[in-house]
Protein backbone atom coordinates (compact mmCIF):
# COMPACT_ATOMS: atom_id res chain seq x y z
CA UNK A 1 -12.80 1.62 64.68
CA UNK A 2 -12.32 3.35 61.30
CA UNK A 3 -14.39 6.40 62.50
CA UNK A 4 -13.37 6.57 65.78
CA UNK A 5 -9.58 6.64 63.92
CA UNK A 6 -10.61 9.27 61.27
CA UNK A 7 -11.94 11.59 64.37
CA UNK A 8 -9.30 11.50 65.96
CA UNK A 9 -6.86 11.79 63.18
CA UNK A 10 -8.76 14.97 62.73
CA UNK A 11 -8.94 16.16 66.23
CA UNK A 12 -4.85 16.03 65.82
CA UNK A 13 -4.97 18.10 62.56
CA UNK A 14 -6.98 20.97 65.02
CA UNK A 15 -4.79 23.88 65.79
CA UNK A 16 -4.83 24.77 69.50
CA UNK A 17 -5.62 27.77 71.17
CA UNK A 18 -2.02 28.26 71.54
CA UNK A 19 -1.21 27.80 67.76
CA UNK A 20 -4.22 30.27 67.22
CA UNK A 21 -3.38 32.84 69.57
CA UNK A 22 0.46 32.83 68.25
CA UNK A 23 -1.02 33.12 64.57
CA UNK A 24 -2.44 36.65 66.01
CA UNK A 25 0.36 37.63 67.56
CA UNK A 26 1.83 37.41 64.47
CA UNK A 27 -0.32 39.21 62.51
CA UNK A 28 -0.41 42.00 64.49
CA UNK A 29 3.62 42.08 64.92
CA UNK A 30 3.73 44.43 62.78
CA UNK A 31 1.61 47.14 64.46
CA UNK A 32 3.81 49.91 65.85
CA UNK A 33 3.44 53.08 68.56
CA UNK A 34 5.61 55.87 69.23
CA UNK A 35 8.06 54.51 66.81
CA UNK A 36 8.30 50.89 68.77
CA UNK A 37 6.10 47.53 67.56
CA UNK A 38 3.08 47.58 70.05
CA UNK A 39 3.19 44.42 72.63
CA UNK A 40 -0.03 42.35 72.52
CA UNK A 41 -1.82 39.97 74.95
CA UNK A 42 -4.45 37.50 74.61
CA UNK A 43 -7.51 38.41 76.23
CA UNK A 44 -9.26 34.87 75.81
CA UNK A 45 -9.35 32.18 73.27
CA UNK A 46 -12.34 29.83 72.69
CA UNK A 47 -13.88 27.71 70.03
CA UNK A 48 -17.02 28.82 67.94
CA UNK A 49 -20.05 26.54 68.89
CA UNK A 50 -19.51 24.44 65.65
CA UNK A 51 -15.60 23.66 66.42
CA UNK A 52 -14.94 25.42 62.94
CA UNK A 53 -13.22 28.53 64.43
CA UNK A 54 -10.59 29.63 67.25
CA UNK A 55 -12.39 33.06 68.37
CA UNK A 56 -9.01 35.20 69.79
CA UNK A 57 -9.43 38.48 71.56
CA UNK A 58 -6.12 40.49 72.14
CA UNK A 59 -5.19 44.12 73.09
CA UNK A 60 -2.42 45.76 74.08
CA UNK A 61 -0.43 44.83 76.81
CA UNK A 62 -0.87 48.46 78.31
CA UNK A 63 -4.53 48.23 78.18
CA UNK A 64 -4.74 44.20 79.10
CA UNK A 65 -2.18 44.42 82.45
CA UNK A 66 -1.31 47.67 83.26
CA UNK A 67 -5.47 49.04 83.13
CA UNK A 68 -4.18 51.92 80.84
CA UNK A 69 -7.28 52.13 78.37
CA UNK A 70 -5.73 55.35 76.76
CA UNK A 71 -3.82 52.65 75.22
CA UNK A 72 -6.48 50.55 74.47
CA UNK A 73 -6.86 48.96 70.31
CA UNK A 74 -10.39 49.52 69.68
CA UNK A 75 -12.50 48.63 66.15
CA UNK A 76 -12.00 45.23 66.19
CA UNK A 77 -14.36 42.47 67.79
CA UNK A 78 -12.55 39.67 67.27
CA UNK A 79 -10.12 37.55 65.54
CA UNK A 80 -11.09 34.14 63.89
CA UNK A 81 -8.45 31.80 62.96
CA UNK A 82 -9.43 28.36 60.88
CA UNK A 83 -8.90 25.38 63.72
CA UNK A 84 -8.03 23.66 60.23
CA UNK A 85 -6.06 25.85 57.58
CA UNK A 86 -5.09 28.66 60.37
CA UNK A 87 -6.40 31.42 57.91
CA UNK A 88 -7.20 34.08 60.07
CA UNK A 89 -10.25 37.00 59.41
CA UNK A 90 -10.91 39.91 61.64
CA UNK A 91 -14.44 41.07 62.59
CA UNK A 92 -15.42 44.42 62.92
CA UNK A 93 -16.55 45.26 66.39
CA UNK A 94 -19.98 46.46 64.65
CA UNK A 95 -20.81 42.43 64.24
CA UNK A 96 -20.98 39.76 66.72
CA UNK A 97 -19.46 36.75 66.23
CA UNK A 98 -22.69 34.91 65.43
CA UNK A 99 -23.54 37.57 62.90
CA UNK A 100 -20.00 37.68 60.83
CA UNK A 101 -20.44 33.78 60.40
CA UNK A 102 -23.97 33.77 59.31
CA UNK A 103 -23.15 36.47 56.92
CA UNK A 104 -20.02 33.71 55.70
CA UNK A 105 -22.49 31.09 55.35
CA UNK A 106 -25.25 32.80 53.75
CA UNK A 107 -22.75 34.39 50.57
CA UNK A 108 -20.99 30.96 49.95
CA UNK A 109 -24.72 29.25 50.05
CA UNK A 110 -25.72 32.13 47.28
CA UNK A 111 -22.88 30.93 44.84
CA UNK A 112 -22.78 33.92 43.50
CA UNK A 113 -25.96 35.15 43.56
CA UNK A 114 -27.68 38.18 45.11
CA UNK A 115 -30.22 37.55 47.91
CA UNK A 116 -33.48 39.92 47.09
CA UNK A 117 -36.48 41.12 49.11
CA UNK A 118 -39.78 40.30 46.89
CA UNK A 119 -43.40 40.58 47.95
CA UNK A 120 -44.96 36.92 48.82
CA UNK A 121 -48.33 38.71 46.60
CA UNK A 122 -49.49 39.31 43.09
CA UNK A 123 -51.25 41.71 41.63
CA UNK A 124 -54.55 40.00 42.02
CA UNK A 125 -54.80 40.16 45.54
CA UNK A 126 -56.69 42.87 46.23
CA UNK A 127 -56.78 43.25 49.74
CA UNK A 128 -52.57 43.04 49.74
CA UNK A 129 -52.61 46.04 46.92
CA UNK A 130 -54.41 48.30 48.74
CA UNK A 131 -52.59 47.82 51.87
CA UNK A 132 -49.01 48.72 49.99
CA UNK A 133 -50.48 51.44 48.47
CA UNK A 134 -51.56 53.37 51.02
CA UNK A 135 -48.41 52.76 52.65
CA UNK A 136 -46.39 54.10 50.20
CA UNK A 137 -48.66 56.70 49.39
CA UNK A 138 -48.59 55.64 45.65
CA UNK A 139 -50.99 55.55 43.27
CA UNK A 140 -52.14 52.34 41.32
CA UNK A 141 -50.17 52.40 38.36
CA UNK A 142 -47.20 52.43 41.09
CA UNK A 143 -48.34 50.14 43.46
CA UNK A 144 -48.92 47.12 40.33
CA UNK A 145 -45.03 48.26 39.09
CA UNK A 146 -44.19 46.78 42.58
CA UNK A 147 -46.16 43.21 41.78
CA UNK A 148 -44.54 42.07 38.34
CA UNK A 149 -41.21 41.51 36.89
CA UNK A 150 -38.30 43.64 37.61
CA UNK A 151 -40.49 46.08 39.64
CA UNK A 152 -40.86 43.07 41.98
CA UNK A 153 -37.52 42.79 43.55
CA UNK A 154 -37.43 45.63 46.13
CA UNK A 155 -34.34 45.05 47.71
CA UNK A 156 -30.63 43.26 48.18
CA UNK A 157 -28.26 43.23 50.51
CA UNK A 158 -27.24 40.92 53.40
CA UNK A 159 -29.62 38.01 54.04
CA UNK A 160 -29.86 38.30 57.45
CA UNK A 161 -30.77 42.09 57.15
CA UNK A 162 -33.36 41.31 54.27
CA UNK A 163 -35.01 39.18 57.13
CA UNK A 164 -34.88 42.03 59.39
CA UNK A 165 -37.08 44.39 56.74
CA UNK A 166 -38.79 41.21 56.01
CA UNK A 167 -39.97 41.07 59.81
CA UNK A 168 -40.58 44.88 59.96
CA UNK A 169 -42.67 44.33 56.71
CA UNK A 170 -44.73 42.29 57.97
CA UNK A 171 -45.92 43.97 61.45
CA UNK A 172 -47.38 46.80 58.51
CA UNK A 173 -49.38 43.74 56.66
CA UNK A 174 -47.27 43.34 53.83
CA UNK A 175 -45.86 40.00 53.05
CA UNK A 176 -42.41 39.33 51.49
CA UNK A 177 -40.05 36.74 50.99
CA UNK A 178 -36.05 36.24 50.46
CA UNK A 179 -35.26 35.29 46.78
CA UNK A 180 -31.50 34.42 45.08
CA UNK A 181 -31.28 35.81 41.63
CA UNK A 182 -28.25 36.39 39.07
CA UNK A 183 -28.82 40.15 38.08
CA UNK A 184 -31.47 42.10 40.49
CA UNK A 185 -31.91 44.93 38.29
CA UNK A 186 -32.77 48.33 40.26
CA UNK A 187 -33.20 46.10 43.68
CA UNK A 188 -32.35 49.23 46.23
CA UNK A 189 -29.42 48.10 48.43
CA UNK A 190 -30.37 48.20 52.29
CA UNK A 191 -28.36 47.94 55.43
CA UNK A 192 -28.41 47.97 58.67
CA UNK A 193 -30.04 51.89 58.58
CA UNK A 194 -33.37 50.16 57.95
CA UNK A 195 -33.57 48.96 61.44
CA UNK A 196 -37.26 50.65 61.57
CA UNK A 197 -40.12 50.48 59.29
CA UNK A 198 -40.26 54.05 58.17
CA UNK A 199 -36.87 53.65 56.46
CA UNK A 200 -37.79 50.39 54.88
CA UNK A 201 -40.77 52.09 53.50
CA UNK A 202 -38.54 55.06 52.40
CA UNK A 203 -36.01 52.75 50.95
CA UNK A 204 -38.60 51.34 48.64
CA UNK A 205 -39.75 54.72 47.54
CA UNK A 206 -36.09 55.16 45.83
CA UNK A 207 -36.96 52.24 43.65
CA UNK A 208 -37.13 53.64 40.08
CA UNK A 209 -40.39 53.10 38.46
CA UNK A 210 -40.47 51.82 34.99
CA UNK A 211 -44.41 51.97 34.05
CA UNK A 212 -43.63 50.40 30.44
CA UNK A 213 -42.53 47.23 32.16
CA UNK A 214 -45.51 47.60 34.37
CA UNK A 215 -48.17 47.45 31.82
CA UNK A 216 -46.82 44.06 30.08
């Protein structure tokens, strides 16, 4: 009875759709055209699949009813509004849904940490060093700077894209793995331009190459 009570004590606390829509009505009240505030409409309103979000699509009434898509608000995904605190965030029409929040989750579960790209080898396995050096192109000295210390951490950026180059990595033989640390010195910052190997492997070309840390 307790839980069954606390549940539904919480299910009360939920803001409806109609609460979130009105909270981004509100936020876009603001918004004006040819010197008069725009009118919005809700295009939909549904819940995230954990519950944790209202996910509220809108445009303007022009575009929504009247099929006018001259008039149509583009840029925007969607608009997530907290079914608990109401806070609202806007997504970029460049991300899904699915990708904002996974982004969300994977920063707060850094704590303030950078997520890095590392090779899963060391410098004694032979078979792995020659590989990555004759995909860079690099000589030895160049290809062992990769292997140890600093010269290890290739890249940071956005988990989920790490896995990407982590996944493109790997169809070219060379095995990495996604590592937090506090300061990534001279990790190369990727995005979503290395969506194909030849860029990852260009990316990691631009790491500088410290040979005094590579002969410790």
């Amino acid at each position: 009875m307790t839980i069954l009570t606390r549940r539904l004590f919480e299910y009360q606390q939920m803001l409806s759709a109609h609460q979130a829509s009105a909270i981004v009505l509100d936020f876009l009240k603001d918004v004006i055209r040819d010197g008069r505030p725009e009118r919005f409409v809700i295009q939909s309103c549904e819940l995230t699949a954990t519950g944790d979000y209202w996910v509220v699509r809108c445009n303007s009434e022009d575009c929504v009813v009247h099929g006018k898509t001259e008039y149509c608000y583009v840029g925007v995904n969607a608009h997530l509004v907290d079914v608990k605190s109401g806070a609202l965030e806007t997504v970029a029409n460049c991300f899904t849904i699915e990708e904002y929040l996974q982004d969300k989750d994977d920063l707060h579960a850094a704590a303030g940490k950078t997520y890095v790209l590392a090779p899963s080898f060391t410098r004694e396995s032979r078979t792995a060093v020659i590989n990555l050096r004759q995909k860079l192109a690099y000589s030895y000295p160049d290809t062992l700077f990769l292997l140890k210390g600093a010269g290890r951490l290739w890249f940071k950026g956005i988990r989920r894209q790490l896995e990407d180059a982590r996944q493109l990595l790997a169809t070219e033989g060379i095995t990495t793995q996604i590592e937090l640390h506090a300061e990534p010195l001279d990790a190369i910052q990727i995005g979503p331009e290395t969506w194909y190997i030849a860029a990852v492997l260009n990316a990691l070309r631009r790491k500088p190459l410290h040979h005094g840390e590579a002969a410790e």
